[in-house]
Protein backbone atom coordinates (compact mmCIF):
# COMPACT_ATOMS: atom_id res chain seq x y z
CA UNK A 1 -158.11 79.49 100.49
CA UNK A 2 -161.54 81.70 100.80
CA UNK A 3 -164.73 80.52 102.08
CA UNK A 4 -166.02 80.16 98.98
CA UNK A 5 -163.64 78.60 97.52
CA UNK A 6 -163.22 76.21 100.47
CA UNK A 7 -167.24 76.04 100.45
CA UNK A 8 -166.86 74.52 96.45
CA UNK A 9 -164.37 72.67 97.21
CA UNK A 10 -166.02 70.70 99.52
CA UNK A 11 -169.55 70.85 97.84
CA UNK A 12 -167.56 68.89 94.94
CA UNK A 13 -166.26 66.05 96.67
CA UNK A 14 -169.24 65.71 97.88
CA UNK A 15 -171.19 65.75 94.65
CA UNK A 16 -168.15 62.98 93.42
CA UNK A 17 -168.94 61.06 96.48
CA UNK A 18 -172.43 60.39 95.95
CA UNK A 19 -172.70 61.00 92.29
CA UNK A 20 -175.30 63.97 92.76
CA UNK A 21 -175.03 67.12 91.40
CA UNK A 22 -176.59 70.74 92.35
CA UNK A 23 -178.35 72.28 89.16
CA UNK A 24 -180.54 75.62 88.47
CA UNK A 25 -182.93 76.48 86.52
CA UNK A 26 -182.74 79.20 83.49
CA UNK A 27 -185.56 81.02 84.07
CA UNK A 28 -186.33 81.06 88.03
CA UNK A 29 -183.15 79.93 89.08
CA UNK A 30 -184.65 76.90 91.72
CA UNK A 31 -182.04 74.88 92.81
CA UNK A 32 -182.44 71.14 91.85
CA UNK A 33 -180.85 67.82 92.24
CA UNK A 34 -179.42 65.56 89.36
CA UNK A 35 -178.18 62.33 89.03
CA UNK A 36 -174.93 60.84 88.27
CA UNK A 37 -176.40 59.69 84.88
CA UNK A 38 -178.13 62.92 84.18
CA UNK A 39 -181.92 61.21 84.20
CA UNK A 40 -183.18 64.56 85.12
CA UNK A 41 -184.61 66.93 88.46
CA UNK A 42 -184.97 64.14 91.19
CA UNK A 43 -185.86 66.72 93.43
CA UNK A 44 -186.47 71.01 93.86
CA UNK A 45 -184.07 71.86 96.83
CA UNK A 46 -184.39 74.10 99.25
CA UNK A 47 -182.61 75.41 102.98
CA UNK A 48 -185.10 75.14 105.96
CA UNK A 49 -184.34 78.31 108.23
CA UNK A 50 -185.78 76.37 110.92
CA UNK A 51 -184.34 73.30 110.82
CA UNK A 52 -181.05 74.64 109.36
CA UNK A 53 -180.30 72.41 106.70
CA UNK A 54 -180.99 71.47 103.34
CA UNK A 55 -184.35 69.68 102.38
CA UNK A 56 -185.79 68.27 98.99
CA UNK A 57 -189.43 68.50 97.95
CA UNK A 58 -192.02 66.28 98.02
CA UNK A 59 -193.84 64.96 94.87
């Protein structure tokens, strides 16, 4: 198996764990985070460099 297929396979369990999803948008491509129940962005995502991981915004 590649990385990137190892990579999605893992990213999808994990979505079916906690019943959040990874979506982008159409026309800037911003990564985002949806609900199980599809009730919309919760949350712009993005990767801190300097922490190395994964952070949402704040509203």
């Amino acid at each position: 198996m590649s990385k990137n297929e190892q990579f999605l396979k893992e990213l999808s369990e994990l979505s079916r764990k906690h019943k959040m999803y990874i979506g982008g948008c159409g026309c800037c491509g911003s990564p985002f985070v949806n609900d199980d129940y599809d009730k919309g962005v919760l949350r712009n995502l993005f990767w801190d460099d300097l922490k190395q991981e994964y952070g949402l915004e704040e509203y």
